[in-house]
Protein backbone atom coordinates (compact mmCIF):
# COMPACT_ATOMS: atom_id res chain seq x y z
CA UNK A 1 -4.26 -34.94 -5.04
CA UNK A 2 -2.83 -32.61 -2.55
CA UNK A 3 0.20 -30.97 -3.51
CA UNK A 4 2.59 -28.14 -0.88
CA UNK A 5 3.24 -25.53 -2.13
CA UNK A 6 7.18 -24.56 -2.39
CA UNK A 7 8.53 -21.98 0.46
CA UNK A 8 8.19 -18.26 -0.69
CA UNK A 9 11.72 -18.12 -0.92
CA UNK A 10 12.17 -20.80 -3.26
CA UNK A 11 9.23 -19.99 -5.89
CA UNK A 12 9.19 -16.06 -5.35
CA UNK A 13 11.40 -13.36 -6.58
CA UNK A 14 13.74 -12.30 -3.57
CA UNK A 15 13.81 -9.30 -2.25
CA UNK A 16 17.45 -8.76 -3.33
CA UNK A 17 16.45 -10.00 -6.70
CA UNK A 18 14.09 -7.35 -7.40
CA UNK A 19 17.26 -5.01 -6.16
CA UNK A 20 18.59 -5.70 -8.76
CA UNK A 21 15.53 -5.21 -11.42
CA UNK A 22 15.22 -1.99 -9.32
CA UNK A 23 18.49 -0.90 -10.74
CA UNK A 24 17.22 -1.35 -14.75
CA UNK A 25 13.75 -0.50 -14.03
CA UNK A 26 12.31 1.67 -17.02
CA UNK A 27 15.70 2.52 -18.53
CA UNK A 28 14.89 0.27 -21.82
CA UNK A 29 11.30 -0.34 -21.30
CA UNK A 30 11.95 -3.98 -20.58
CA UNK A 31 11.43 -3.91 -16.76
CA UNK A 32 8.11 -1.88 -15.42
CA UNK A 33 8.78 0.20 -12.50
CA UNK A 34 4.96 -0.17 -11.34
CA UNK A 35 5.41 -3.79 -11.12
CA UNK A 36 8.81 -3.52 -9.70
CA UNK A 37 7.45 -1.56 -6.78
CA UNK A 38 4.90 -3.23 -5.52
CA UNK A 39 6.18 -7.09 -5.85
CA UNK A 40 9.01 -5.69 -3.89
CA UNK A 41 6.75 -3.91 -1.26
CA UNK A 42 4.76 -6.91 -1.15
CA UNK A 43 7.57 -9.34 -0.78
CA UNK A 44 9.39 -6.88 1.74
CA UNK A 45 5.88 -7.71 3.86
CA UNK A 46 6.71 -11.37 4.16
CA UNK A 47 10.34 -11.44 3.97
CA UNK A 48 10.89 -9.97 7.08
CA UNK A 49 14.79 -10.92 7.44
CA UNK A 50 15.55 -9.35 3.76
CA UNK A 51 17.71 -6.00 3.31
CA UNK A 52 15.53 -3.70 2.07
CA UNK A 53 15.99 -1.31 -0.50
CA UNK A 54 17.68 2.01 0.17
CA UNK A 55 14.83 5.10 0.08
CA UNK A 56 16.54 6.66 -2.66
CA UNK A 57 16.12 3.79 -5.01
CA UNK A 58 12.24 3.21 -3.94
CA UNK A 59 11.56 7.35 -4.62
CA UNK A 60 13.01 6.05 -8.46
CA UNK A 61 11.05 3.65 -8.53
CA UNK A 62 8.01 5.68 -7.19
CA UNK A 63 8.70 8.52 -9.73
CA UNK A 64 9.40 6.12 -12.51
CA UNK A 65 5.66 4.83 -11.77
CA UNK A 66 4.29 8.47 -11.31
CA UNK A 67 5.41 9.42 -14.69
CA UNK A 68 3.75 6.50 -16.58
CA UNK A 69 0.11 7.84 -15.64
CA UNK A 70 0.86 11.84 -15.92
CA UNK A 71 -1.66 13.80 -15.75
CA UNK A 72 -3.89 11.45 -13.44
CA UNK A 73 -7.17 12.14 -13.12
CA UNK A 74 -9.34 10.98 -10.17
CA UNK A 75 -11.52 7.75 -10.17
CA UNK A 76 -13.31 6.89 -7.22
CA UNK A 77 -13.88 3.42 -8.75
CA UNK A 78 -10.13 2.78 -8.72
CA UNK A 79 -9.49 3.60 -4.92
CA UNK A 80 -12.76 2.54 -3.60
CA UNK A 81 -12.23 -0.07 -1.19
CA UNK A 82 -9.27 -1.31 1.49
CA UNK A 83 -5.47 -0.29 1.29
CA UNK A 84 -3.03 -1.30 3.54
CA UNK A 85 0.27 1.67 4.03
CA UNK A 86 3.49 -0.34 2.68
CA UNK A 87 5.82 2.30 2.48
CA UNK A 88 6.16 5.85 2.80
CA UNK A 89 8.29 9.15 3.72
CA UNK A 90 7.56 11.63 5.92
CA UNK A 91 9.03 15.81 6.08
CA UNK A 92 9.64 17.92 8.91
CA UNK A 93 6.19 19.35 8.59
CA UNK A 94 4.46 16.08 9.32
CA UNK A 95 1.97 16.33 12.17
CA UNK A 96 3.38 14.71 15.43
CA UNK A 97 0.55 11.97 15.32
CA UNK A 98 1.74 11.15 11.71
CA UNK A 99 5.47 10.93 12.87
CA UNK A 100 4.32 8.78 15.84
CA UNK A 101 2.40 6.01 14.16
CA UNK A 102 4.50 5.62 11.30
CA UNK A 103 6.13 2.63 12.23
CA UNK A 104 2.60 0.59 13.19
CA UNK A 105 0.62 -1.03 10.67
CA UNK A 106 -1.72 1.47 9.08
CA UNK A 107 -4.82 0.90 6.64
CA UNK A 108 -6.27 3.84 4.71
CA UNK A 109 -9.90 2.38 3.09
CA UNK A 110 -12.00 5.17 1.02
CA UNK A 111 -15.61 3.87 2.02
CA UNK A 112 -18.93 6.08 3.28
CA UNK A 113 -18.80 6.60 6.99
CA UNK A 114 -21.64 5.98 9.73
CA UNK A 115 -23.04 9.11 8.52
CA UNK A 116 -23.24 8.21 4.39
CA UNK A 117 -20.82 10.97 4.36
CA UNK A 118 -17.63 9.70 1.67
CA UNK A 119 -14.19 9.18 3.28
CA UNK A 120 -10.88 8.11 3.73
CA UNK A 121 -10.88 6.32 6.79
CA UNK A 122 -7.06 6.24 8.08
CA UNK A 123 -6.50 3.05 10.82
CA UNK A 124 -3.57 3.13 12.66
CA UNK A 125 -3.47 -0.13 15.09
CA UNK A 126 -1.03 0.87 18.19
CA UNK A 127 -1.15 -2.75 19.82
CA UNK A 128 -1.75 -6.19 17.38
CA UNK A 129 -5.50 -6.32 18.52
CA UNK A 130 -6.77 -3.80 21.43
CA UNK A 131 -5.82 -0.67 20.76
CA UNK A 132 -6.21 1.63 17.33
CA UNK A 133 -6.34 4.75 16.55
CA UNK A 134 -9.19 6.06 13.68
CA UNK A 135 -9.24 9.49 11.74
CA UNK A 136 -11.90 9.87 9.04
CA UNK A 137 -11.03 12.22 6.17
CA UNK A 138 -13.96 13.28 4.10
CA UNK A 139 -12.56 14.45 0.53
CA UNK A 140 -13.79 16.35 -2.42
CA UNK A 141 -12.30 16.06 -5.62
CA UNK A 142 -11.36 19.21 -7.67
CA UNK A 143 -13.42 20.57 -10.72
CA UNK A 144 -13.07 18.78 -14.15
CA UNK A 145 -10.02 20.87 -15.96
CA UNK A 146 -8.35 21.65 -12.58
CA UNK A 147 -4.17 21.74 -13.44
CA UNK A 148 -4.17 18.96 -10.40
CA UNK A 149 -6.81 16.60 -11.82
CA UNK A 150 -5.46 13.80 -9.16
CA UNK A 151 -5.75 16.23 -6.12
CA UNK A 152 -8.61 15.57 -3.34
CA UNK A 153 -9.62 18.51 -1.08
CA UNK A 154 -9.74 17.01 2.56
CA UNK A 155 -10.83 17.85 6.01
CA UNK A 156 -10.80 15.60 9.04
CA UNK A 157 -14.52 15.14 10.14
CA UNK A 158 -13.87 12.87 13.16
CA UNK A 159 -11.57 10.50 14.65
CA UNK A 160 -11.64 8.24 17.76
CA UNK A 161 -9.55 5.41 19.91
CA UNK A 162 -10.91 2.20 19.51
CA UNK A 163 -10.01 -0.03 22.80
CA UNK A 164 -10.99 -3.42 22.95
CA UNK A 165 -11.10 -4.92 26.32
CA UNK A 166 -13.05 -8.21 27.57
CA UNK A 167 -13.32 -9.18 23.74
CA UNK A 168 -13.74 -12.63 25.01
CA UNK A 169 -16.61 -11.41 27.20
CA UNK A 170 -18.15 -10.26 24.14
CA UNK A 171 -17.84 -6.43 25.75
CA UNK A 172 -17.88 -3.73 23.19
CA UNK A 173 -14.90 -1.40 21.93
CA UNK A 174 -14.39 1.31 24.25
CA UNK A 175 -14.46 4.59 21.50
CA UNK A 176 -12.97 7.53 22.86
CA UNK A 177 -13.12 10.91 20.96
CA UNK A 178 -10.00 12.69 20.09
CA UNK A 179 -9.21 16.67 19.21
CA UNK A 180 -7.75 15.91 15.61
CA UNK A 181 -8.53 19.01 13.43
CA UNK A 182 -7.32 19.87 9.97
CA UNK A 183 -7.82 20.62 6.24
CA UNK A 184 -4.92 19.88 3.47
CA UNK A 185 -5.21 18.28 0.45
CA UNK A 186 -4.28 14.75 -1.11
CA UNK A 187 -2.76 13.97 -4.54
CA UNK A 188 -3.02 10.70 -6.27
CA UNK A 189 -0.21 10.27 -8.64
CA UNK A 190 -0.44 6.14 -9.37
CA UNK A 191 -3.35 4.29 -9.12
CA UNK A 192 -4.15 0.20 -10.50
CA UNK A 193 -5.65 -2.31 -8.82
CA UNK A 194 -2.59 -2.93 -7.12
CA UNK A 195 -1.12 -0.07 -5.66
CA UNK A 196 -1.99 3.32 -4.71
CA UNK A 197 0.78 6.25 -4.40
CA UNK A 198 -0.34 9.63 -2.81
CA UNK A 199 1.56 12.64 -1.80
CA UNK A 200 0.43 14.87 0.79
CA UNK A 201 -0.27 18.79 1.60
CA UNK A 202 2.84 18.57 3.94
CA UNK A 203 5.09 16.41 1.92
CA UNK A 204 4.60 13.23 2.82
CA UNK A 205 4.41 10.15 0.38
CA UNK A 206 2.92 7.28 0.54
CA UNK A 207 2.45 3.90 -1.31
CA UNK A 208 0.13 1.46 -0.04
CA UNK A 209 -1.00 -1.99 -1.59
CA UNK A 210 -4.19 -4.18 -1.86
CA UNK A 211 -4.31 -5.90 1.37
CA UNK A 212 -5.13 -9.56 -0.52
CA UNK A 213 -2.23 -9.05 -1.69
CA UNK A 214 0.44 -9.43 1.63
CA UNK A 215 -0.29 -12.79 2.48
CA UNK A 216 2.78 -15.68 1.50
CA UNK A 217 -0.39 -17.15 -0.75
CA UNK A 218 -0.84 -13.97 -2.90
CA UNK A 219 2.88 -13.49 -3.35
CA UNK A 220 3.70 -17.29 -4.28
CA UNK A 221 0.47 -16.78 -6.44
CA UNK A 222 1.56 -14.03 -8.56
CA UNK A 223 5.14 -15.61 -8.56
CA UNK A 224 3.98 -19.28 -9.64
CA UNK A 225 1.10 -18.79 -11.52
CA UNK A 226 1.69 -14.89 -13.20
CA UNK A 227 5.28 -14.78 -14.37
CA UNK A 228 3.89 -11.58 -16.19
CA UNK A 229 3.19 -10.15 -13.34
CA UNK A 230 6.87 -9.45 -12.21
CA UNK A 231 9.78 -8.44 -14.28
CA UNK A 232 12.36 -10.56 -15.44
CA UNK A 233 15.72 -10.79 -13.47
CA UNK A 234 18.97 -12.72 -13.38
CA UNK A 235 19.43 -13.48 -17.20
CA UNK A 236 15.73 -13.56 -17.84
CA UNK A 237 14.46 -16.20 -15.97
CA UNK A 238 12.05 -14.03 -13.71
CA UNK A 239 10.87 -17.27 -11.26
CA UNK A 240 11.86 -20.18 -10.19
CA UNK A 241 9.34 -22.59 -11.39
CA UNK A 242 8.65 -25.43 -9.04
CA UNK A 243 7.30 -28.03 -11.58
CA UNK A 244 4.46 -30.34 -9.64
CA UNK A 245 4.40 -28.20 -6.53
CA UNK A 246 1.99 -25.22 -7.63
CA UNK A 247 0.34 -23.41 -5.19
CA UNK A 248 -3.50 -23.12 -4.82
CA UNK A 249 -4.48 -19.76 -5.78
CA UNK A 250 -5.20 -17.32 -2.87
CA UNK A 251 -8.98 -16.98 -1.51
């Protein structure tokens, strides 16, 4: 038996919902600012009509989520992998290329490069499919005991334009080499298998999410099927259950 699955709308915490859970979140213990954060940042993602929430009360939230896991410690297991950028807030002493891209979707994956050398490879896609822009940051994580035990060292080792032109013609990606130099440093300050917050050598902070996770699937998923996995709002409830009209659980 085939059953459809309820708009996200309808089975999901709202965006403004979660405003208000934002409000609460970690005064009494009963709402988890972690959780708060990133079912908003992932539900921001699909709602794309929805107010969002003013900075101020995301840094709260983002502080709130910080101060759960104090000191952090670095574990390569935990960030190994994809992340995709959700949110984040850049100074005055971001680099022009930062302040320039900020507004296009951008992935930041720790993997091992062409050259089995470990990285942070930061994607930055300019155009939806033929142009992005590539900077690999190899990292090195502070001694054991270090009074930042979070912190990576960093130093660009390479980064490139990726065009794609002819894809249909099955023509390869046009790589172009570009002057990006620089060493700084990267602090992780919240990591779960969920979300990832970092703040940067030149103040900038950043949260991003678990790319499974911003797809209308995942979010009516953890909605539907998890009601743990969000806090409760408007007098307890948490989520609409749509009885009958679960959705499948996301690949």
């Amino acid at each position: 038996v085939c059953v459809q699955a309820p708009p996200v709308e309808e089975c999901a915490l709202t965006v403004e919902a979660i405003s208000g859970a934002a409000a609460s979140a970690g005064a009494d213990g009963s709402v988890d600012a972690a959780t708060t954060l990133w079912r908003y940042l992932q539900l921001k993602n699909i709602l794309l009509s929805a107010t969002p929430l003013k900075d101020e009360t995301v840094l709260s939230l983002i502080m709130k989520a910080e101060a759960q896991v104090v000191p952090l410690e670095f574990d390569e297991r935990a960030v190994w992998g994809d992340w995709q950028l959700c949110w984040q807030l850049n100074t005055a002493d971001a680099t022009r290329s930062q302040k320039a891209l900020s507004s296009r979707p951008q992935f930041s994956n720790f993997m091992v490069d062409e050259d089995g050398t470990k990285v942070f490879r930061n994607i930055a896609h300019v155009t939806r499919s033929r142009l992005r822009i590539v900077a690999d940051v190899a990292y090195t994580p502070l001694a054991a005991g270090s009074e930042t035990p979070g912190r990576l060292a960093s130093v660009i080792s390479g980064a490139h334009a990726e065009l794609r032109l002819g894809r249909r013609f099955g023509l390869p990606r046009l790589r172009i080499p570009l002057p990006l130099k620089g060493e700084g440093w990267l602090d992780l300050t919240y990591v779960s298998d969920k979300m990832r917050i970092t703040r940067g050598n030149r103040g900038g902070l950043f949260v991003h999410l678990r790319p499974h996770l911003l797809s209308e699937s995942a979010a009516l998923f953890h909605a539907c099927y998890s009601p743990e996995a969000h806090p409760p709002v408007g007098g307890g409830a948490g989520v609409h259950r749509m009885a009958g009209r679960w959705p499948p659980p996301p690949a």
